[in-house]
C-alpha atoms as a PDB file:
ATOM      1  CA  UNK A   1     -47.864  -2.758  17.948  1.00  0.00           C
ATOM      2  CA  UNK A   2     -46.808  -6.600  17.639  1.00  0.00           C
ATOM      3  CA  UNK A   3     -43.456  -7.483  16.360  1.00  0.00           C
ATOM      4  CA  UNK A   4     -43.433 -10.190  13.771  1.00  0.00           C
ATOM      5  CA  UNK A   5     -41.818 -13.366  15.071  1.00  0.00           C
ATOM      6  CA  UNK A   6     -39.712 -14.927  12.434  1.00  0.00           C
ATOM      7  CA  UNK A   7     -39.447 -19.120  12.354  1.00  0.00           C
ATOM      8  CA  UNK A   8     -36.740 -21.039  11.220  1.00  0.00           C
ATOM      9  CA  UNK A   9     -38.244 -23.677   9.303  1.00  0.00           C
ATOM     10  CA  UNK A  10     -35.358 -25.432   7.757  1.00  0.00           C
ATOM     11  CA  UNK A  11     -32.343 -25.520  10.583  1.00  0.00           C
ATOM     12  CA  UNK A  12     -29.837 -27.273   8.329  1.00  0.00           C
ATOM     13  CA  UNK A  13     -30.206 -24.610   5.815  1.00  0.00           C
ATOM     14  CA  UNK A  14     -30.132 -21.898   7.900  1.00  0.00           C
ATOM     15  CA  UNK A  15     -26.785 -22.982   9.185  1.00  0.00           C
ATOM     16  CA  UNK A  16     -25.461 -23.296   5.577  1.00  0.00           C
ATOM     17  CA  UNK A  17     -26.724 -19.919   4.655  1.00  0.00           C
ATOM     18  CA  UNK A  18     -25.335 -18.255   8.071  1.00  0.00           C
ATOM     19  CA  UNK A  19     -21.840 -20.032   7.533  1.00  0.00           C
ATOM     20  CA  UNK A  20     -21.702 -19.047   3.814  1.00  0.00           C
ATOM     21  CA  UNK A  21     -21.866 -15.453   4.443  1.00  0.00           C
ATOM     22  CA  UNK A  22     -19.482 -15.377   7.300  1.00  0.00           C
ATOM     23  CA  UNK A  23     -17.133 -17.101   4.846  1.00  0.00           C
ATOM     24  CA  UNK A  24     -17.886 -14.438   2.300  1.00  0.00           C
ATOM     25  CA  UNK A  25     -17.524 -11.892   4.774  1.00  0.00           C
ATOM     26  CA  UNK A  26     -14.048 -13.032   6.381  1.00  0.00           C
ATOM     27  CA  UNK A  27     -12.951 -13.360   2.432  1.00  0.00           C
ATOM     28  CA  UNK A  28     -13.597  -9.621   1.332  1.00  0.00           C
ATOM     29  CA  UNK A  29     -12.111  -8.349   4.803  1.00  0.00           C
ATOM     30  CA  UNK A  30      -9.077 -10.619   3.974  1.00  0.00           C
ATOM     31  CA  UNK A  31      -8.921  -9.761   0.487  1.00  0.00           C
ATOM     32  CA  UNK A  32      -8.685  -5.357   1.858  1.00  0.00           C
ATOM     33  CA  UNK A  33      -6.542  -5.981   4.474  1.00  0.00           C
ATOM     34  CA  UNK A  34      -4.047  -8.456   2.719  1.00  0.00           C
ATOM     35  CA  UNK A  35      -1.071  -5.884   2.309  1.00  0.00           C
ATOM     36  CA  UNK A  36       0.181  -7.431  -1.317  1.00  0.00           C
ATOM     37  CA  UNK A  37       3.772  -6.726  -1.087  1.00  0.00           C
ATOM     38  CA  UNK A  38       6.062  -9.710  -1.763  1.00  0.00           C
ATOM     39  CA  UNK A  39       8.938  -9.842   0.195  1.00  0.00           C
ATOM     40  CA  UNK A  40      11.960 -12.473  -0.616  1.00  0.00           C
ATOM     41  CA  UNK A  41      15.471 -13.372   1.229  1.00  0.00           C
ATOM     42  CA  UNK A  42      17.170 -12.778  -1.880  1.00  0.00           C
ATOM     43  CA  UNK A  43      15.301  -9.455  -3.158  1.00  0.00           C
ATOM     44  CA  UNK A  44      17.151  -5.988  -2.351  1.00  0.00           C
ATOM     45  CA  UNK A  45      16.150  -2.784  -2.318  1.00  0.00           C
ATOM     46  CA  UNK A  46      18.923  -1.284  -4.581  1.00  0.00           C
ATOM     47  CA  UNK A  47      18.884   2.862  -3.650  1.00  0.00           C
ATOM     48  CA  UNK A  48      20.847   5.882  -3.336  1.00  0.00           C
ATOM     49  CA  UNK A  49      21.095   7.714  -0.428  1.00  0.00           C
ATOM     50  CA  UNK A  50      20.260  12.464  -1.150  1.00  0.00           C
ATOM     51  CA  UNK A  51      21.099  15.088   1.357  1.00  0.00           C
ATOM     52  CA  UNK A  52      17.979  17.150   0.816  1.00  0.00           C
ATOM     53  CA  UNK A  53      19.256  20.671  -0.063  1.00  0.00           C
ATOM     54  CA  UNK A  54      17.123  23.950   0.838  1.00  0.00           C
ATOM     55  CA  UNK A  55      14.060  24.508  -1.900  1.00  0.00           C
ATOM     56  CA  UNK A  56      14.265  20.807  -2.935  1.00  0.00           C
ATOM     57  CA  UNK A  57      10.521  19.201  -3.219  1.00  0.00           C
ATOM     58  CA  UNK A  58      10.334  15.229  -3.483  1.00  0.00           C
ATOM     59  CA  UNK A  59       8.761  16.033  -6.559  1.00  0.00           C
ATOM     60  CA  UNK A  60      12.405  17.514  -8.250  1.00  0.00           C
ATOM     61  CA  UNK A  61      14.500  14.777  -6.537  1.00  0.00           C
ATOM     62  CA  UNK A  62      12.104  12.579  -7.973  1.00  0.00           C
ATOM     63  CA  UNK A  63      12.338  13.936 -11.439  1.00  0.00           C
ATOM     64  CA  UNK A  64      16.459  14.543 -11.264  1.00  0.00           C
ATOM     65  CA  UNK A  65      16.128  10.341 -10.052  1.00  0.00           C
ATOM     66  CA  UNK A  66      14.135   8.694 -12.482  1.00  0.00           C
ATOM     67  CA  UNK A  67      14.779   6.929 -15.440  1.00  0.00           C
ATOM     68  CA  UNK A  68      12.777   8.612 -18.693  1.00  0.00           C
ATOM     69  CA  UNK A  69       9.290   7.587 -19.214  1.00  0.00           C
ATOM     70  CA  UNK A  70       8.733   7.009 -15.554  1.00  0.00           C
ATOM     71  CA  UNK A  71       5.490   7.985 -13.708  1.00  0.00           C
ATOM     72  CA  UNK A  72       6.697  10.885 -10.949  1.00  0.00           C
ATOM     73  CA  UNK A  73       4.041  10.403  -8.932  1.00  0.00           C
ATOM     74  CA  UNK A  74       4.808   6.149  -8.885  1.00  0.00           C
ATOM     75  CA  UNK A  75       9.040   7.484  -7.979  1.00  0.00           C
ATOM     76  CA  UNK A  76       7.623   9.948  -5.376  1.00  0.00           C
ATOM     77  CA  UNK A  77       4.968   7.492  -3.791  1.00  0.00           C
ATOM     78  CA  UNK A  78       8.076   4.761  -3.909  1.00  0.00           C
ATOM     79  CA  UNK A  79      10.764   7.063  -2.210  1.00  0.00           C
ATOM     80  CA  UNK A  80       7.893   7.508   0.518  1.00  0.00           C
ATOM     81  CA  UNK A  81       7.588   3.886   0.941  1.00  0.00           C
ATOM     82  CA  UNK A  82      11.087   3.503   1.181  1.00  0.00           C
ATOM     83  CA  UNK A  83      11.573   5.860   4.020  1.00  0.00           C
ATOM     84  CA  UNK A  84       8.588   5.408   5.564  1.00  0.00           C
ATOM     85  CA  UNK A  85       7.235   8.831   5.044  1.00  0.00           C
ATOM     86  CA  UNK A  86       4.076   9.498   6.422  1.00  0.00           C
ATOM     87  CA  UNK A  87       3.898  12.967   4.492  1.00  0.00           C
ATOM     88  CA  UNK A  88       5.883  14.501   1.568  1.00  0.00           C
ATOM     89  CA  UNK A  89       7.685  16.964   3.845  1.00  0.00           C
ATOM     90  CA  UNK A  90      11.360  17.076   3.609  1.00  0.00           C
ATOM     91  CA  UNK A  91      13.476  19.580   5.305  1.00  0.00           C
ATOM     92  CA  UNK A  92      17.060  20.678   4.308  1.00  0.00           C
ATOM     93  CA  UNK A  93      20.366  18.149   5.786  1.00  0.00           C
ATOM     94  CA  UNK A  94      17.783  15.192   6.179  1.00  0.00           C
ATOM     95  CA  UNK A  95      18.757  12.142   4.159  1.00  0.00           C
ATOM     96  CA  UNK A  96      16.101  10.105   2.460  1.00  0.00           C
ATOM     97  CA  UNK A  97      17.177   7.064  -0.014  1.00  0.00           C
ATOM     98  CA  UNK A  98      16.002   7.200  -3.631  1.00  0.00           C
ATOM     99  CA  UNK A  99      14.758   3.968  -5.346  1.00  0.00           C
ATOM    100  CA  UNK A 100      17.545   2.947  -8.063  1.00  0.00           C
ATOM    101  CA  UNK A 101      15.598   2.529 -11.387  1.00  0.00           C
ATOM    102  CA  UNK A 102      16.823   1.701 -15.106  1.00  0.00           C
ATOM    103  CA  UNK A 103      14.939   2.017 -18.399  1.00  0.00           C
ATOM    104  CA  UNK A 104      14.219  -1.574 -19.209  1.00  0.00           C
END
């Protein structure tokens, strides 16, 4: 069986073609890997720090925490965040800091 050889008639625009997708490429790698948080010199994190008390869930700290009308599951995934929580397992006498929200 004989494998088709392939000629590049036009280098110049082969080139373009080749650089144009790499660009394209590197942009939508970029674009998922860019982590989007903003960070400023004068922006604080404003929390409160909970002793986590035997049979609490993040879920009830989260909901005794929140301001009305808030999304649980945005509090919860933000009180992760803050303490770098790889998991939503808390244990009892282990101190996590709660996000300080008010109804705006």
């Amino acid at each position: 069986m004989i494998k088709p050889k392939y000629k590049i008639v036009n280098r110049k625009r082969f080139n373009i073609f080749i650089i144009s997708i790499s660009l394209i490429l590197m942009v939508i790698i970029s674009s998922l890997v860019n982590n989007n948080d903003a960070y400023s010199s004068i922006h604080r994190n404003i929390y409160k720090e909970v002793v986590v008390n035997k049979g609490d869930t993040l879920w009830n700290i989260a909901l005794k925490n929140m301001p009305s009308g808030y999304d649980v599951r945005k509090m919860i995934h933000e009180i992760r965040e803050l303490n770098n929580m790889e998991s939503a397992n808390i244990y009892p006498g282990e101190i996590i800091k709660i996000p300080i929200k008010y109804n705006r």
